[in-house]
Protein backbone atom coordinates (compact mmCIF):
# COMPACT_ATOMS: atom_id res chain seq x y z
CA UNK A 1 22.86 10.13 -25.28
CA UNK A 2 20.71 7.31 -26.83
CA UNK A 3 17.88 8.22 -29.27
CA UNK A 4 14.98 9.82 -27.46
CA UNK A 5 12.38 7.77 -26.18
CA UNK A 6 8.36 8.60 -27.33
CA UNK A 7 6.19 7.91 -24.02
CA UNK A 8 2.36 7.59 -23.87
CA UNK A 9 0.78 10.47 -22.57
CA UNK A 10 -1.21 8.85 -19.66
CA UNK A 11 -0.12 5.24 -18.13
CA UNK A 12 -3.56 3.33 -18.62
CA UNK A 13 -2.85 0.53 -16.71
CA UNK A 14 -3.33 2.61 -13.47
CA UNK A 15 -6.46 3.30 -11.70
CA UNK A 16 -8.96 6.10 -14.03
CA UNK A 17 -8.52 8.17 -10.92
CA UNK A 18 -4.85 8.33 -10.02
CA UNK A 19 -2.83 11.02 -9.63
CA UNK A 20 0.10 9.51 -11.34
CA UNK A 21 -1.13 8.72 -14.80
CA UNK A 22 1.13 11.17 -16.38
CA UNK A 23 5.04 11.26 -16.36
CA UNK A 24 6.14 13.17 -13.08
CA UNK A 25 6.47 16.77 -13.89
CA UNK A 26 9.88 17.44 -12.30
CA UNK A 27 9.55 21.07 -12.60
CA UNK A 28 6.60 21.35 -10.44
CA UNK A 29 7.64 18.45 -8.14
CA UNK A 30 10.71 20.68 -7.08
CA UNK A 31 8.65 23.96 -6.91
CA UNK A 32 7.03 22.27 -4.54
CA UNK A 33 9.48 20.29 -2.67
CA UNK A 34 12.75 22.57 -3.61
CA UNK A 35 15.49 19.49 -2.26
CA UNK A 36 14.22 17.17 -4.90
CA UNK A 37 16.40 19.30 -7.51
CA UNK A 38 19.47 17.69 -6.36
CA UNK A 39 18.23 14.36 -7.26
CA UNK A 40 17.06 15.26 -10.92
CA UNK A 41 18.87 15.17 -13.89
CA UNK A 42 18.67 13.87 -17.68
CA UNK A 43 18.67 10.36 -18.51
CA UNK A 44 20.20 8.89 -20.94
CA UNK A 45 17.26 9.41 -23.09
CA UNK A 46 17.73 12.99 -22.19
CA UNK A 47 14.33 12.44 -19.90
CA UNK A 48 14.40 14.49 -16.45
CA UNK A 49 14.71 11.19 -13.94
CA UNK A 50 16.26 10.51 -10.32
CA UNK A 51 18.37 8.12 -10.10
CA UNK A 52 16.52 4.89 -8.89
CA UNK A 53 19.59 3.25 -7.47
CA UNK A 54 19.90 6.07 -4.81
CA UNK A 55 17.88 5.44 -1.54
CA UNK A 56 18.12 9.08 -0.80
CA UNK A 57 16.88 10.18 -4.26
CA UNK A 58 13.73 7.68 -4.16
CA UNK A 59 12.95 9.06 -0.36
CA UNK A 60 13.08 12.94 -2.26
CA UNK A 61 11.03 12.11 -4.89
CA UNK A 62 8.15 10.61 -2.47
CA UNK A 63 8.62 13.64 -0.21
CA UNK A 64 7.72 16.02 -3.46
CA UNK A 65 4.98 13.45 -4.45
CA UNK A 66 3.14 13.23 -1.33
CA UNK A 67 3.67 17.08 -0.71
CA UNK A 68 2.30 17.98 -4.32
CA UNK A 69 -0.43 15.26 -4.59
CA UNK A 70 -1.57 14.92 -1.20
CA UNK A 71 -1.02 17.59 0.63
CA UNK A 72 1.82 16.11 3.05
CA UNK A 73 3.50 18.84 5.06
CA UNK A 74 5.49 16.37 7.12
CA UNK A 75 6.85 13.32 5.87
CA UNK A 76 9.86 11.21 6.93
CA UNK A 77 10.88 7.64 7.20
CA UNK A 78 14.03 6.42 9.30
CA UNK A 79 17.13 5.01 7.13
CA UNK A 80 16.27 1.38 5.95
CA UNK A 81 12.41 1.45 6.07
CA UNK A 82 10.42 0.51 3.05
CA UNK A 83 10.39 3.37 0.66
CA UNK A 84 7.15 2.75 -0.98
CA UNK A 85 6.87 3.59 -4.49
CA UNK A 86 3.39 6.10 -4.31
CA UNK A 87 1.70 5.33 -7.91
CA UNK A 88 0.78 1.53 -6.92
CA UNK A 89 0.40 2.24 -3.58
CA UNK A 90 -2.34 4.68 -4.56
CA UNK A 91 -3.81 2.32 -6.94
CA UNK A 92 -4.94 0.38 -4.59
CA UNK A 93 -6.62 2.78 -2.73
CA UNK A 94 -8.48 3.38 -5.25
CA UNK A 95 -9.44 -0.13 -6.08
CA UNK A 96 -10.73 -0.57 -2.79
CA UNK A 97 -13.00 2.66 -3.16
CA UNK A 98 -14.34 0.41 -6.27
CA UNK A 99 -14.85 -2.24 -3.94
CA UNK A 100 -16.56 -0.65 -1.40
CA UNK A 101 -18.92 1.01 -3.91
CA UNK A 102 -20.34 -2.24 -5.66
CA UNK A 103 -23.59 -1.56 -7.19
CA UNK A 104 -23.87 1.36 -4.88
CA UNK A 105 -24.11 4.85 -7.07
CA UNK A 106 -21.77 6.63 -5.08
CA UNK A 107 -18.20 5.81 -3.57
CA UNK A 108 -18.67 5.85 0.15
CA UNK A 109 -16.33 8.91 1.43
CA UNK A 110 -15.86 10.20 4.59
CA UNK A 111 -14.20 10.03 8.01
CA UNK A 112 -17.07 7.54 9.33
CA UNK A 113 -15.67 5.17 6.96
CA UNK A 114 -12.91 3.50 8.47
CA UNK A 115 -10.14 1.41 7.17
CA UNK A 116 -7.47 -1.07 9.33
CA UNK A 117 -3.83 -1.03 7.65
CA UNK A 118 -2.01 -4.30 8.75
CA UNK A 119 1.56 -3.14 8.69
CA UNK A 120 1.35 0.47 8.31
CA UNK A 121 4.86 0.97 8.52
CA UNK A 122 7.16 3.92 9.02
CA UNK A 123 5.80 6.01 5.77
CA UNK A 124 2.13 5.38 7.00
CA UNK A 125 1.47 5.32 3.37
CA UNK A 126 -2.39 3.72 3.08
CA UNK A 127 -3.85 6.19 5.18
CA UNK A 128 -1.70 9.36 3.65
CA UNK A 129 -3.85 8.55 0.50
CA UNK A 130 -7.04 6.99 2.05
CA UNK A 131 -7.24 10.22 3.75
CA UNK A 132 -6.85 12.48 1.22
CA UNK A 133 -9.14 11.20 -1.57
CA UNK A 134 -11.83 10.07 0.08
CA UNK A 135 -11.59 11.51 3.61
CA UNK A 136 -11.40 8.32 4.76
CA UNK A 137 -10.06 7.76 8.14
CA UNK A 138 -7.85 4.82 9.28
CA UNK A 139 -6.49 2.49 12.07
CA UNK A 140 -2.78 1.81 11.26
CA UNK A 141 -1.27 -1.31 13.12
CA UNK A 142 2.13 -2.82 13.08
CA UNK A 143 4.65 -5.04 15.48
CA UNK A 144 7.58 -2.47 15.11
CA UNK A 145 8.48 -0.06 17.65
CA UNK A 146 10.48 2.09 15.50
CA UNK A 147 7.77 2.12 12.40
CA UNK A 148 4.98 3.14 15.08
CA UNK A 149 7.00 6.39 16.32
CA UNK A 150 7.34 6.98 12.45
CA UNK A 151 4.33 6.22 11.28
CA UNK A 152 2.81 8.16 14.61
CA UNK A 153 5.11 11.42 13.89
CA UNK A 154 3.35 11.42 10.47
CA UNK A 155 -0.04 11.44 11.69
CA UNK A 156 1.15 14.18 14.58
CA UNK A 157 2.62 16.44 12.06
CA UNK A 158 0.11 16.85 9.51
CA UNK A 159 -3.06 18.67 10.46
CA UNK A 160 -5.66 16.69 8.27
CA UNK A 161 -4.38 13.31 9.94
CA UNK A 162 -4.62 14.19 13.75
CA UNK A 163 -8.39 13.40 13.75
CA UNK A 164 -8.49 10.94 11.29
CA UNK A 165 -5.38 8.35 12.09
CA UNK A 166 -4.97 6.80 14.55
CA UNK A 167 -1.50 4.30 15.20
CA UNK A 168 -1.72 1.32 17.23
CA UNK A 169 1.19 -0.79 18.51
CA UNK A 170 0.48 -4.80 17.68
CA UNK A 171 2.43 -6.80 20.73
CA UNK A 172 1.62 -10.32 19.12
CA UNK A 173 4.02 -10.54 16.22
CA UNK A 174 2.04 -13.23 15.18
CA UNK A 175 -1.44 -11.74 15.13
CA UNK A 176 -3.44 -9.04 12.78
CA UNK A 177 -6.54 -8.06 14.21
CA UNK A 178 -6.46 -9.36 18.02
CA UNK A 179 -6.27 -6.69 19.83
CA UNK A 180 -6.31 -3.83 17.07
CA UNK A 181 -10.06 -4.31 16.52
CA UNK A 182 -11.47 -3.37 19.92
CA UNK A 183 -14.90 -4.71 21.17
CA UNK A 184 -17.88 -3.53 19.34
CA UNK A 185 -15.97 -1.80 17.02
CA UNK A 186 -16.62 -1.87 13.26
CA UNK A 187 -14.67 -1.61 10.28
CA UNK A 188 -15.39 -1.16 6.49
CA UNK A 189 -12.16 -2.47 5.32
CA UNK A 190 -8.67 -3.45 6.14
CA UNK A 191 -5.82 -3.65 3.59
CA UNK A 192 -2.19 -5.18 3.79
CA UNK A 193 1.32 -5.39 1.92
CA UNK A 194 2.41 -8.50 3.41
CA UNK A 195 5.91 -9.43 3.38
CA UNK A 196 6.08 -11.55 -0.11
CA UNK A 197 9.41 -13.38 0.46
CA UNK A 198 9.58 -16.66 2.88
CA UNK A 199 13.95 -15.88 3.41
CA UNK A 200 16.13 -13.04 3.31
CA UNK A 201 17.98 -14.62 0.07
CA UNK A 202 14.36 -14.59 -1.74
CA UNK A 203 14.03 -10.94 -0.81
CA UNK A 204 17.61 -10.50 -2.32
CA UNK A 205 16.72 -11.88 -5.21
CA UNK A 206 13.78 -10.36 -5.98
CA UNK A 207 15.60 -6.84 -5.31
CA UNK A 208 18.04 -7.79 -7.52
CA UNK A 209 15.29 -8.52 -10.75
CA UNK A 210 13.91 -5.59 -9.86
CA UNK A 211 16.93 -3.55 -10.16
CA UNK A 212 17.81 -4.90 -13.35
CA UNK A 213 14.69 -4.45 -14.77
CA UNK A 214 15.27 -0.70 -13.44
CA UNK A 215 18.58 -0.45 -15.32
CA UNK A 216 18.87 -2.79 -17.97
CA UNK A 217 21.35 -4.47 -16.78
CA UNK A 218 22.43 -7.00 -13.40
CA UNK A 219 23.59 -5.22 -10.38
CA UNK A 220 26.56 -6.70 -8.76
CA UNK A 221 24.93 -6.39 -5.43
CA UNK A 222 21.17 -6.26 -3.85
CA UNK A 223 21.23 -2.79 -2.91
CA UNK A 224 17.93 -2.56 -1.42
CA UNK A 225 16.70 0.66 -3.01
CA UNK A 226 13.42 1.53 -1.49
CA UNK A 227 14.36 0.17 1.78
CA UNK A 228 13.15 -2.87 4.18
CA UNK A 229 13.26 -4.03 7.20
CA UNK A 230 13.10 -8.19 7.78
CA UNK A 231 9.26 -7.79 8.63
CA UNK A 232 8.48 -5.91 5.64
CA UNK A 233 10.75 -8.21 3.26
CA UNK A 234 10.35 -11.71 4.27
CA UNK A 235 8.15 -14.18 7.07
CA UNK A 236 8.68 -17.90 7.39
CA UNK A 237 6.57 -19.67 5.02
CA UNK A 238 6.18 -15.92 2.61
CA UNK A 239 2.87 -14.52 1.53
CA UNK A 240 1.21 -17.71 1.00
CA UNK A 241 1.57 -19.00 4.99
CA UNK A 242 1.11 -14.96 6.04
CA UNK A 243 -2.47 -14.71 4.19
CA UNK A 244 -3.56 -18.03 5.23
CA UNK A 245 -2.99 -17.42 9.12
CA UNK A 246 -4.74 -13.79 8.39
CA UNK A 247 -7.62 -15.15 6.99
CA UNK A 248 -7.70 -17.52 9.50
CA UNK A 249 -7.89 -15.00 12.17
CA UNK A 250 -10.42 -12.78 10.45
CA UNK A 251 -13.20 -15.47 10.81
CA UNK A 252 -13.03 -14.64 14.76
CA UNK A 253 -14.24 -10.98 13.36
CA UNK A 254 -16.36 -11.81 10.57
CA UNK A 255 -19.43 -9.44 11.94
CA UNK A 256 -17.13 -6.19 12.76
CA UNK A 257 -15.71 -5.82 9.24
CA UNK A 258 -16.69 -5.76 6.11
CA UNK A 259 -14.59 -6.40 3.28
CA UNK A 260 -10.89 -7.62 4.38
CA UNK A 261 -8.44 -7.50 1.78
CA UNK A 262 -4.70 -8.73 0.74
CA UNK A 263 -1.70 -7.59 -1.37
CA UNK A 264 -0.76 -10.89 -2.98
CA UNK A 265 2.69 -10.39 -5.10
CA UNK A 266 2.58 -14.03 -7.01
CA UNK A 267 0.09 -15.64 -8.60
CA UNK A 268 0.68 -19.15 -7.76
CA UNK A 269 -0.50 -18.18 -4.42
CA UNK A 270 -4.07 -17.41 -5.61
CA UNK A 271 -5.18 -20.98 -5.53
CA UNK A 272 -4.12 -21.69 -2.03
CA UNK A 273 -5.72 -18.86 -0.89
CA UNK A 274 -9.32 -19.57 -2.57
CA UNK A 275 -9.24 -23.16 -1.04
CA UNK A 276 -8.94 -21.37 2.12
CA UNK A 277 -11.55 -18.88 1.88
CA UNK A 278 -13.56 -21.64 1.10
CA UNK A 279 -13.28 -23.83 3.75
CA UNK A 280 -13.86 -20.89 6.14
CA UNK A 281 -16.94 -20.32 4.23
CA UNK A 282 -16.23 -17.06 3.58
CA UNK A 283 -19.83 -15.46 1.64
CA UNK A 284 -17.75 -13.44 -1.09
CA UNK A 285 -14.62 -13.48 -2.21
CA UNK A 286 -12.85 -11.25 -5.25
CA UNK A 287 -9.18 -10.95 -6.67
CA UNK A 288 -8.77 -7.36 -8.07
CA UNK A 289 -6.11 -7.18 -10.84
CA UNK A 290 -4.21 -3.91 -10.98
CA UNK A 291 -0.59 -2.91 -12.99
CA UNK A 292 2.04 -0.55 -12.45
CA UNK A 293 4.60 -0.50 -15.56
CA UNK A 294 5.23 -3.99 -17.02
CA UNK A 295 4.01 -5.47 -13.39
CA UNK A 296 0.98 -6.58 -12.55
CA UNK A 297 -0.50 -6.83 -9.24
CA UNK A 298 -3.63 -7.69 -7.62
CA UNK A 299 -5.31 -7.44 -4.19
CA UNK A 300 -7.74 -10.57 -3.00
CA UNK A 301 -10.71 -9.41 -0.95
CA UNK A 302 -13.37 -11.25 1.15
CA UNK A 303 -16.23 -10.77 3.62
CA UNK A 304 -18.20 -13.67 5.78
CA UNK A 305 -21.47 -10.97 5.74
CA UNK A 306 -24.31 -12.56 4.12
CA UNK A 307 -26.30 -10.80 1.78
CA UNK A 308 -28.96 -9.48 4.13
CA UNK A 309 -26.19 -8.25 6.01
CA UNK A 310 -24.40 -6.03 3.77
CA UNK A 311 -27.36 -4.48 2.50
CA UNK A 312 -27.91 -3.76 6.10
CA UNK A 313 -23.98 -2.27 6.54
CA UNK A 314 -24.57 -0.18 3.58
CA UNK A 315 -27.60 1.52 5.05
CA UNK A 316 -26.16 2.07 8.05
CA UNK A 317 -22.58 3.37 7.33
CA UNK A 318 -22.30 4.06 4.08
């Protein structure tokens, strides 16, 4: 057993208001999820961990997570879905609270404020923890059949979600909000994890970093750890093409949302992005930075309401 490590008592780098700012407490992750105790087990630190390299050990450990944070009775994903890991996914719920407050004194909460998730995906995720913090409710959209019955089992199965989530199957594969915002309908936000990676071999590759910066060393293999399907992993052209064609499509609902917002995984594709915001003449536009661990993410966000008519939004919604 190597030399034990000395950890910082709260992770700063994530959001003032998360959950996860502290090292997981094993012992009352398993009290209340009791199968997680299979999973856990000393590092070589002599550290209780799960072994990251284990798909079913990462599912466990999100299970006791989103049961001991948020409340999750029911929660399930099918075998090669996205596992998400919960601590950045909550971050940016959180950021987007920010966001939505602006100079506002108080975070808008409450289940007349309504979120789109592009790509909600089997673990329905976004709205799990939009839900719970700020009693937000959501419209969760994706293209896959078998992430919809998932995502939609989720929502049926836990009490708090049946009037506040509601799943909704996109049949363009190549569209975000046609047909998912409906006619007259308004929305104060939508959010996305778009699939980073333009091939499969990128998304290999970048599973592959990531597990050695889990172990320490190279893995002789890309054993895809927290799961993915192709349309969560990789899209011709990556983030960069996906973003641009999403931003291009919001413009033709510019007056029914508010703020719409991105995951973007590399920073090279900032600059691309901006140039397109700007020739859409889009009124506002914001990159917030966020990190989890040694990475560092960030969300872009941008709205085509003029001044006059946020102000307006706010007084009316919010």
């Amino acid at each position: 057993m190597q030399q034990k490590k000395a950890h910082p008592k709260v992770k700063s780098q994530l959001h003032p208001r998360s959950q996860h700012r502290e090292r997981y407490n094993f012992d009352a992750l398993i009290k209340s999820s009791p199968e997680l105790k299979e999973f856990v087990a000393p590092n070589t630190y002599g550290d209780d961990s799960v072994d990251f390299f284990n798909p079913n050990a990462v599912k466990a450990l999100n299970k006791a997570l989103l049961k001991h944070h948020y409340g999750v009775e029911f929660w399930d994903i099918p075998e090669h879905y996205l596992c998400p890991p919960i601590p950045g996914r909550a971050d940016y719920i959180h950021n987007i609270a920010d966001l939505l407050k602006g100079n506002e004194q108080k975070t808008p909460k409450g289940n007349h404020i309504r979120g789109l998730d592009i790509g909600v995906g089997a673990s329905c995720i976004y709205p799990i923890i939009g839900n719970y913090e700020y009693g937000w409710s959501f419209i969760g959209s994706d293209t896959n059949e078998n992430a919809i019955v998932s995502a939609k089992a989720i929502e049926q199965q836990n009490s708090n979600l049946q009037s506040s989530v509601e799943i909704r199957r996109q049949e363009q594969t190549n569209a975000f909000f046609k047909d998912i915002i409906k006619p007259n309908e308004r929305i104060d936000f939508t959010m996305c994890n778009p699939p980073f990676n333009a091939s499969k071999h990128d998304a290999e590759k970048a599973s592959l970093k990531k597990l050695k910066n889990l172990k320490g060393k190279r893995p002789s293999k890309a054993l895809l750890n927290f799961g993915g399907q192709q349309d969560e992993l990789w899209t011709k052209g990556g983030e960069a093409r996906f973003v641009k064609d999403m931003i291009y499509e919001s413009r033709n609902f510019s007056k029914q949302c508010f703020w719409f917002t991105s995951l973007i995984s590399k920073e090279v594709t900032l600059k691309p992005t901006y140039k397109i915001l700007e020739k859409v003449n889009a009124t506002h536009i914001k990159t917030i930075e966020m990190g989890q661990g040694q990475k560092v993410s960030r969300f872009i966000a941008w709205t085509f309401l003029s001044d006059k008519e946020q102000r307006d939004w706010i007084a009316e919604r919010w």
